[in-house]
Structures are given as structure tokens and as C-alpha cells.
C-alpha atoms as a PDB file:
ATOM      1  CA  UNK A   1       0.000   0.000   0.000  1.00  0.00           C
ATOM      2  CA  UNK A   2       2.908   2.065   1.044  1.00  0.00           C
ATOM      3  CA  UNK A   3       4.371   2.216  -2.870  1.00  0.00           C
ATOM      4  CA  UNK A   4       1.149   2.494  -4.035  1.00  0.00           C
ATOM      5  CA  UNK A   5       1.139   5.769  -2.724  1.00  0.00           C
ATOM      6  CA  UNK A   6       4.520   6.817  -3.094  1.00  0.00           C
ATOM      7  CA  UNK A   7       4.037   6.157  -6.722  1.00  0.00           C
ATOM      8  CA  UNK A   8       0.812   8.165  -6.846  1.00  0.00           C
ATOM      9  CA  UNK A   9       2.829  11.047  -5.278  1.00  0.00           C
ATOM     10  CA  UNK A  10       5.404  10.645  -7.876  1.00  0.00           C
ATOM     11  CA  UNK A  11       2.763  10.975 -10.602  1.00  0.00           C
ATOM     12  CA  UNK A  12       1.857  14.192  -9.463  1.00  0.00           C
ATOM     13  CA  UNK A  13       3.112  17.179 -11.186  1.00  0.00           C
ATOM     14  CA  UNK A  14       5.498  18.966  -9.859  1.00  0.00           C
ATOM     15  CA  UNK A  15       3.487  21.937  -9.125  1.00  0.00           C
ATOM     16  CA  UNK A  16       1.007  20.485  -7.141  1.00  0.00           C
ATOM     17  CA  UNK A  17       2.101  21.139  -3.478  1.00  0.00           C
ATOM     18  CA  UNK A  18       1.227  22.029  -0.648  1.00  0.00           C
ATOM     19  CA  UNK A  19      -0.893  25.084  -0.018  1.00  0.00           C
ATOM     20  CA  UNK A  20       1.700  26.154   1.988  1.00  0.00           C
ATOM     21  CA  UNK A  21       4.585  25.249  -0.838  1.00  0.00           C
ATOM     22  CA  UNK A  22       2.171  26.937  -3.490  1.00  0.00           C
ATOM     23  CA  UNK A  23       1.797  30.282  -1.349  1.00  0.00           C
ATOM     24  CA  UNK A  24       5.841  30.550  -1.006  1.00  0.00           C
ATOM     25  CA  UNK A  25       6.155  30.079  -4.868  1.00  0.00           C
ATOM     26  CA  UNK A  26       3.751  32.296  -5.191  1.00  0.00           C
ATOM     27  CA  UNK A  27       6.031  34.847  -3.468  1.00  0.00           C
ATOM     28  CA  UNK A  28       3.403  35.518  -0.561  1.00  0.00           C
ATOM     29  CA  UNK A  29       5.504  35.077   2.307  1.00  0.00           C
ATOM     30  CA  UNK A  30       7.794  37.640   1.334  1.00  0.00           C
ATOM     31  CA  UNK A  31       5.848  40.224  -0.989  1.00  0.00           C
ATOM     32  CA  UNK A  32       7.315  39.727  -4.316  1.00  0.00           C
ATOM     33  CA  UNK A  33       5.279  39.618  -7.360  1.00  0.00           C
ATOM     34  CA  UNK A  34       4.560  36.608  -8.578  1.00  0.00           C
ATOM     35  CA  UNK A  35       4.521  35.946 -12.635  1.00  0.00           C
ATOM     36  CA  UNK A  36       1.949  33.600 -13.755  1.00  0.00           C
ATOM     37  CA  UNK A  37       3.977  30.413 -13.929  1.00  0.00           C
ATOM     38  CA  UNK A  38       4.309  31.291 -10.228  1.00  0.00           C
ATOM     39  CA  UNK A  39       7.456  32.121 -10.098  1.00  0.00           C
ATOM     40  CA  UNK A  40       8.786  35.449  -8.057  1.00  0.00           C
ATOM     41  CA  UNK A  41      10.752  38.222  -9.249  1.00  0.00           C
ATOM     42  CA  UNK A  42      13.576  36.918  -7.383  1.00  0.00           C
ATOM     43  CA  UNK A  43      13.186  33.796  -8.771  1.00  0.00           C
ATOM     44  CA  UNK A  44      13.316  34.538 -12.287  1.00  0.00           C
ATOM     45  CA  UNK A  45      16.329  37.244 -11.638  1.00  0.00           C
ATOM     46  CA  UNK A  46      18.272  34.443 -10.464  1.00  0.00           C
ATOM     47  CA  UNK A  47      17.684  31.929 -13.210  1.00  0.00           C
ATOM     48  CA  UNK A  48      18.695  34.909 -15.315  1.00  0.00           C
ATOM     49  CA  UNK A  49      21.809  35.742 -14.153  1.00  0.00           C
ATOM     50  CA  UNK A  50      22.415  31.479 -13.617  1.00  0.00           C
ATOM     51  CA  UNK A  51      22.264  30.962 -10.074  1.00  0.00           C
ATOM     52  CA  UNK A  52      18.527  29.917  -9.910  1.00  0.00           C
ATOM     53  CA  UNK A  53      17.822  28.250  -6.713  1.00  0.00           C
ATOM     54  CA  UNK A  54      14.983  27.613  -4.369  1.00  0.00           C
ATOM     55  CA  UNK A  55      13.622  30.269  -2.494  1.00  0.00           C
ATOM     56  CA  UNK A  56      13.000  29.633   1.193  1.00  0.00           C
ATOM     57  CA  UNK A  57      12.903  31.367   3.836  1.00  0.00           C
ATOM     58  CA  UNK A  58      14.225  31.723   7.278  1.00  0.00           C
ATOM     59  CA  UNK A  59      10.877  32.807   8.836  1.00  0.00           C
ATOM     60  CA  UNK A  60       7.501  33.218   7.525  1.00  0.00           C
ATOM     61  CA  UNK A  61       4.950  34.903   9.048  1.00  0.00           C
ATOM     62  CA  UNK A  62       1.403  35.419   7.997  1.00  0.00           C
ATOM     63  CA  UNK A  63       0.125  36.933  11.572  1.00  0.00           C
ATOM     64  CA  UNK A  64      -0.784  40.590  10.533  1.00  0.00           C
ATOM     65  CA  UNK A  65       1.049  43.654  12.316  1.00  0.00           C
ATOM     66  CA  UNK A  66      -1.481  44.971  14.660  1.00  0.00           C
ATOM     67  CA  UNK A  67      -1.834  41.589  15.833  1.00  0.00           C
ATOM     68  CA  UNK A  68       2.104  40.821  16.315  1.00  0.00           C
ATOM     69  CA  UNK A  69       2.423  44.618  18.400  1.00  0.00           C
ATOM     70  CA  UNK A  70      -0.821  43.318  20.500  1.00  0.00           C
ATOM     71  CA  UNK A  71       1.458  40.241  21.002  1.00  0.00           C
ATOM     72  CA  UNK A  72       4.727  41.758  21.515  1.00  0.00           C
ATOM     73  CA  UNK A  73       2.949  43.993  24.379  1.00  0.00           C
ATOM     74  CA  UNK A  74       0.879  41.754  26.050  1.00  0.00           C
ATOM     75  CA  UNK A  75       4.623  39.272  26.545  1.00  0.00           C
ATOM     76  CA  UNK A  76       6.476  42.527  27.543  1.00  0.00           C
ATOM     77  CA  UNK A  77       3.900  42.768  29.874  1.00  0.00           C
ATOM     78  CA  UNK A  78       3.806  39.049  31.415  1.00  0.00           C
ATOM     79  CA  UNK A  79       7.378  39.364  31.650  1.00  0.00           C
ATOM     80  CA  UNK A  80       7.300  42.602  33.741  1.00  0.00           C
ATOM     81  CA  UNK A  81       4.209  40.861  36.060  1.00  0.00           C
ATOM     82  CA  UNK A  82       6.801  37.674  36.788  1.00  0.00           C
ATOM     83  CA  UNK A  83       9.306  40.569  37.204  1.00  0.00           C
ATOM     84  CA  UNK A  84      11.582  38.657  34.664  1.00  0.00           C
ATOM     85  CA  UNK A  85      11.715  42.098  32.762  1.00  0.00           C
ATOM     86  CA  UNK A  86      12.962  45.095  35.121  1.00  0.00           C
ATOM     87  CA  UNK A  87      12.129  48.485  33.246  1.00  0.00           C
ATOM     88  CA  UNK A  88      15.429  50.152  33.631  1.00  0.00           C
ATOM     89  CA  UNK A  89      17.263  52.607  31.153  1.00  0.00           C
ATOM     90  CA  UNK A  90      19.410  49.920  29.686  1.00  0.00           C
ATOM     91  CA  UNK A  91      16.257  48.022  28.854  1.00  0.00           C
ATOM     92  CA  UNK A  92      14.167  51.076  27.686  1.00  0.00           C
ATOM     93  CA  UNK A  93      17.035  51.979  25.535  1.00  0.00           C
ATOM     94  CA  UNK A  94      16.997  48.703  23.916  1.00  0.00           C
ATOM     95  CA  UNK A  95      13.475  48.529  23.357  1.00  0.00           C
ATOM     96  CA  UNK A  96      13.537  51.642  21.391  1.00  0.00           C
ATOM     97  CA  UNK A  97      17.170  50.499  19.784  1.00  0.00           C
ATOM     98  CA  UNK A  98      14.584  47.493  18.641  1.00  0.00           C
ATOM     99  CA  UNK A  99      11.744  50.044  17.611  1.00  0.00           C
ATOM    100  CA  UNK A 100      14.038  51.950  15.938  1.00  0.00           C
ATOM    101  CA  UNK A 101      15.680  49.254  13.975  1.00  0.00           C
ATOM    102  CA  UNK A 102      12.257  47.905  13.014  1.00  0.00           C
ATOM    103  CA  UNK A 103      10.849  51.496  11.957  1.00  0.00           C
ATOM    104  CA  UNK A 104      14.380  51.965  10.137  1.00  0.00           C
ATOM    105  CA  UNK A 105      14.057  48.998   8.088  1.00  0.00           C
ATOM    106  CA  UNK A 106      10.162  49.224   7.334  1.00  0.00           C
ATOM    107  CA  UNK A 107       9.774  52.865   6.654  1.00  0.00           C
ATOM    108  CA  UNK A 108      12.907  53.555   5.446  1.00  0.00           C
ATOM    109  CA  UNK A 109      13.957  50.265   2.992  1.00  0.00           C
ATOM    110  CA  UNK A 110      12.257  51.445   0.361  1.00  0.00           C
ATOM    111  CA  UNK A 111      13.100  55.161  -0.087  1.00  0.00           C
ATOM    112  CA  UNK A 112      16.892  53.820   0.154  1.00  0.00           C
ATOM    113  CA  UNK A 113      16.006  51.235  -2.379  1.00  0.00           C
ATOM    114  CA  UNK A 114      14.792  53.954  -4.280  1.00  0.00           C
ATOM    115  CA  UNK A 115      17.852  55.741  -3.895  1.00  0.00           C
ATOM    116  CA  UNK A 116      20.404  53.181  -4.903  1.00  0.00           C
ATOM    117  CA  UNK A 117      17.993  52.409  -7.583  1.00  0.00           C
ATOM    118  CA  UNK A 118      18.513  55.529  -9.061  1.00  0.00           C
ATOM    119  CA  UNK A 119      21.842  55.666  -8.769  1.00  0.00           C
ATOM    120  CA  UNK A 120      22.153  52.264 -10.410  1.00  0.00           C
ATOM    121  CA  UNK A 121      19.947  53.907 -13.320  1.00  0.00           C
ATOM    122  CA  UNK A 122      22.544  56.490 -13.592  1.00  0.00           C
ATOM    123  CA  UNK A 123      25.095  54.203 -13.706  1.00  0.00           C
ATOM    124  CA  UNK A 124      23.680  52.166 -16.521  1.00  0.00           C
ATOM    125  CA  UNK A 125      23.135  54.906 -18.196  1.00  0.00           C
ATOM    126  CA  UNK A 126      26.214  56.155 -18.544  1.00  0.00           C
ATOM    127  CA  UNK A 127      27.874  53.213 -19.044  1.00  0.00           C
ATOM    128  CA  UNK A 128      25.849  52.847 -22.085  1.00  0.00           C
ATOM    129  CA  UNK A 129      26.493  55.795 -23.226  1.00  0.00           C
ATOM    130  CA  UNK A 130      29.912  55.253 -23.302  1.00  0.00           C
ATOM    131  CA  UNK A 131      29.274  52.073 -24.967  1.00  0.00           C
ATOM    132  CA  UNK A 132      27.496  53.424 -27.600  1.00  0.00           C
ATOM    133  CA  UNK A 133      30.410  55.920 -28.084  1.00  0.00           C
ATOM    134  CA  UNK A 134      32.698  52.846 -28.373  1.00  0.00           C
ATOM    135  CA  UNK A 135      30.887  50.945 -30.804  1.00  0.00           C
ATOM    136  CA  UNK A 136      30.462  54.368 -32.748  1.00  0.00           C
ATOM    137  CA  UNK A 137      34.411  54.881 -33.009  1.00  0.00           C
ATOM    138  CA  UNK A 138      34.959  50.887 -33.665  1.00  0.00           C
ATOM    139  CA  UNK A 139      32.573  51.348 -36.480  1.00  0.00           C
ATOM    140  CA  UNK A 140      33.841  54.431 -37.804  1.00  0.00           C
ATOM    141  CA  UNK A 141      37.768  52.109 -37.270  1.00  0.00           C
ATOM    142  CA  UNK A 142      36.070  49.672 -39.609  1.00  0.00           C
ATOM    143  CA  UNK A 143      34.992  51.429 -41.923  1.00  0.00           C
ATOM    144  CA  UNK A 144      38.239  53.265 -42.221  1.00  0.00           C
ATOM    145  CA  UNK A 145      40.049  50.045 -42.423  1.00  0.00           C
ATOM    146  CA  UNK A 146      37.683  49.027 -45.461  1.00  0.00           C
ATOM    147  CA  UNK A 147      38.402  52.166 -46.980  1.00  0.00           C
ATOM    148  CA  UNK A 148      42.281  52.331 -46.973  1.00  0.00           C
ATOM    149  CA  UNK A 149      42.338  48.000 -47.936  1.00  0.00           C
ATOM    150  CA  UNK A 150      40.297  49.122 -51.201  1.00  0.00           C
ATOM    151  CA  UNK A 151      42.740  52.321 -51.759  1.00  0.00           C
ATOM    152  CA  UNK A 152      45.349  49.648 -51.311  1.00  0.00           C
ATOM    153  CA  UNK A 153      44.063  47.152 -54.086  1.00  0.00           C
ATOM    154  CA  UNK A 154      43.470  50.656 -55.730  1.00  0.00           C
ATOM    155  CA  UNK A 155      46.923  51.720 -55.378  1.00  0.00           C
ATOM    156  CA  UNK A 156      48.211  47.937 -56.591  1.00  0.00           C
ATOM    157  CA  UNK A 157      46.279  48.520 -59.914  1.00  0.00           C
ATOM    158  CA  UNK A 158      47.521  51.897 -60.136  1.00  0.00           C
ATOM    159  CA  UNK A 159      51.178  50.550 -59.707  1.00  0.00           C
ATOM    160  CA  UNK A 160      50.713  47.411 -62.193  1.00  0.00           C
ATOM    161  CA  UNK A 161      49.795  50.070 -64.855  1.00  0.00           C
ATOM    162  CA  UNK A 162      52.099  52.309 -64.657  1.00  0.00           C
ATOM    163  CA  UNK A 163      54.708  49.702 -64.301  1.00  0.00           C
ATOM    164  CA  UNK A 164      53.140  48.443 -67.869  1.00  0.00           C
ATOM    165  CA  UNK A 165      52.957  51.940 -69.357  1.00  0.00           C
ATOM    166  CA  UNK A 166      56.865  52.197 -68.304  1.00  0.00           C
ATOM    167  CA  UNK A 167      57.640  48.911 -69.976  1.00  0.00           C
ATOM    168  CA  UNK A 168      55.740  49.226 -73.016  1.00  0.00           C
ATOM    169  CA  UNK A 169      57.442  53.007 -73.473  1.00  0.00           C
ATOM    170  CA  UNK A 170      60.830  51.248 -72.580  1.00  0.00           C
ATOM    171  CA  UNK A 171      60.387  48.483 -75.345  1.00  0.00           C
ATOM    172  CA  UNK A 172      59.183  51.409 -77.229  1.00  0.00           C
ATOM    173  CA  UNK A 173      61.982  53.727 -77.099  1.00  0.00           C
ATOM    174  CA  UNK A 174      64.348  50.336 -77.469  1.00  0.00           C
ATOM    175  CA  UNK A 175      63.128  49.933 -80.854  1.00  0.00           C
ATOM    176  CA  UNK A 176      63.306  53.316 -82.681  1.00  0.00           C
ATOM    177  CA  UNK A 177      66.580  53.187 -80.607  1.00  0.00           C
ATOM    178  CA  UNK A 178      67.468  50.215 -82.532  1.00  0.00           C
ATOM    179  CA  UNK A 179      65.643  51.488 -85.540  1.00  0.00           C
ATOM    180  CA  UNK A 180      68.219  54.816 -85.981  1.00  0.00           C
ATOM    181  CA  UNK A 181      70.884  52.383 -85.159  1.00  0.00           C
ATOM    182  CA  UNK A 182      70.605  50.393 -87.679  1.00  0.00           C
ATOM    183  CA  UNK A 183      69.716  53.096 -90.144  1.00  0.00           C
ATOM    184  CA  UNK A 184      72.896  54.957 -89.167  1.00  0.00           C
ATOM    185  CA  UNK A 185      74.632  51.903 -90.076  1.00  0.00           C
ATOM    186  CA  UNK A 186      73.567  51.438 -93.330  1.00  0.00           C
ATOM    187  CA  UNK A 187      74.097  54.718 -94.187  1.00  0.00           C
END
């Protein structure tokens, strides 16, 4: 019975998982946009650029926020009714270090993403301007090069002539040479 059902698992296709599996592909846990295949974002950059792997993460959490700061207040304040938790400035300090972080990260992640995305924008940019400025002088090399290989041939021609124009006046100039020569003679 056992490899009965291990082979009916194995007939499954692959993308049938668990809802849990299919919510992760779908990028829910971690708010990336899923494409319709069900891939994520960051899934598809990385096959891309050749280092596809599995995406899985540390810690998911579907609990919403309101729910988790209820949470996170009610335990500070169980741990301050066992006294476990003594509210002094090194803890108070920390707590806001924590809120801090938290706000930091949330709030502020995406104008900085923002910022170095811009800045990567520029980058590109640039860099392809410059490339276009290379390929425009390699082309513009190229071209030159054709141009000076058919002056060449052009200038090979040229020389083959006139090397046949001073032969033929050479063979030329040899014969009435002769020519007088021999009429001086018989004179």
C-alpha cells in the first residue's frame, strides 16, 4: 500500500504542493510579485543571471502587524508581572534600539532602495552611453580600415599600370633606338 502511494505522489506534477509550498512560490511570504507560472521576481532574476535556486525562507509569518504589536505587548507585559523584565534605562534603551531598527528597516527600505535604484539607473546609463560611443568609433575604425584596404588594391592597380605603361614606353623607345641604329649603319 505504502508504494502504491509513493508512486501516486510521484505521478503528481510537480506543481502540485502544498498550499503552503504553493503560497511561497507564489512569493506571498515575502511580498514579491509573482509571474503567472508562479514564479517570483527573485526567482526569475536568479535563473537569469544562472544561479537559480529555491527560495525559502528563514521565517515566515502570515500573523498581521497589529496583531504581532498586541502580542509583543501583552509578553512585555507578562514578563514585567513575573518581574523577569525590570524596566530600567538599559532596557528602555533597547526597546527603542529594537523600535528603531524595526521602523528603520520598514519605513525607510524602500526610499533607500529607491535611492540606490537611481543611482544604479545612472550608472547604466552612462555606461551605455559610453558604450554606444565605443561601438560608434569601432565602427567608424572599420569602416576606415575598409576604406584604406580598397585604396590599397586601388593603389596595386595603379602601380601594375604604370609599371606596364613604363615597360611598353621602354620596349618602345628600345626599338626606334634600334631602328636609328641600324639606319645609321647602313648609311
Amino acid at each position: 500500500r505504502c508504494s502504491a502511494q509513493a508512486a501516486a505522489r510521484s505521478a503528481l506534477p510537480a506543481a502540485a504542493g502544498t498550499r503552503r509550498d504553493d503560497e511561497r512560490h507564489a512569493g506571498a511570504s515575502r511580498g514579491f510579485a509573482a509571474s503567472a507560472e508562479g514564479k517570483t521576481e527573485y526567482q526569475t532574476f536568479l535563473e537569469k543571471e544562472g544561479m537559480a535556486k529555491e527560495y525559502t525562507p528563514a521565517f515566515e509569518t502570515k500573523v498581521p502587524q497589529p496583531i504581532m504589536g498586541m502580542a509583543a505587548l501583552g509578553m512585555l507585559a507578562g514578563l514585567t508581572a513575573m518581574d523577569v523584565l525590570i524596566w530600567n534605562e538599559e532596557v528602555i534603551v533597547a526597546l527603542c534600539f529594537i523600535a528603531f531598527s524595526y521602523g528603520a528597516i520598514e519605513k525607510g527600505g524602500p526610499m533607500i532602495q529607491a535611492m540606490f535604484d537611481e543611482k544604479i539607473g545612472g550608472i547604466q546609463e552612462s555606461l551605455g552611453a559610453q558604450t554606444k560611443a565605443e561601438m560608434n568609433v569601432l565602427k567608424a575604425l572599420k569602416e576606415e580600415t575598409i576604406a584604406l584596404e580598397a585604396s590599397k588594391d586601388d593603389l596595386a592597380e595603379l602601380l601594375a599600370e604604370s609599371q606596364l605603361q613604363v615597360e611598353t614606353q621602354l620596349d618602345t623607345s628600345m626599338l626606334e633606338a634600334r631602328g636609328r641604329i641600324i639606319k645609321a649603319l647602313k648609311e
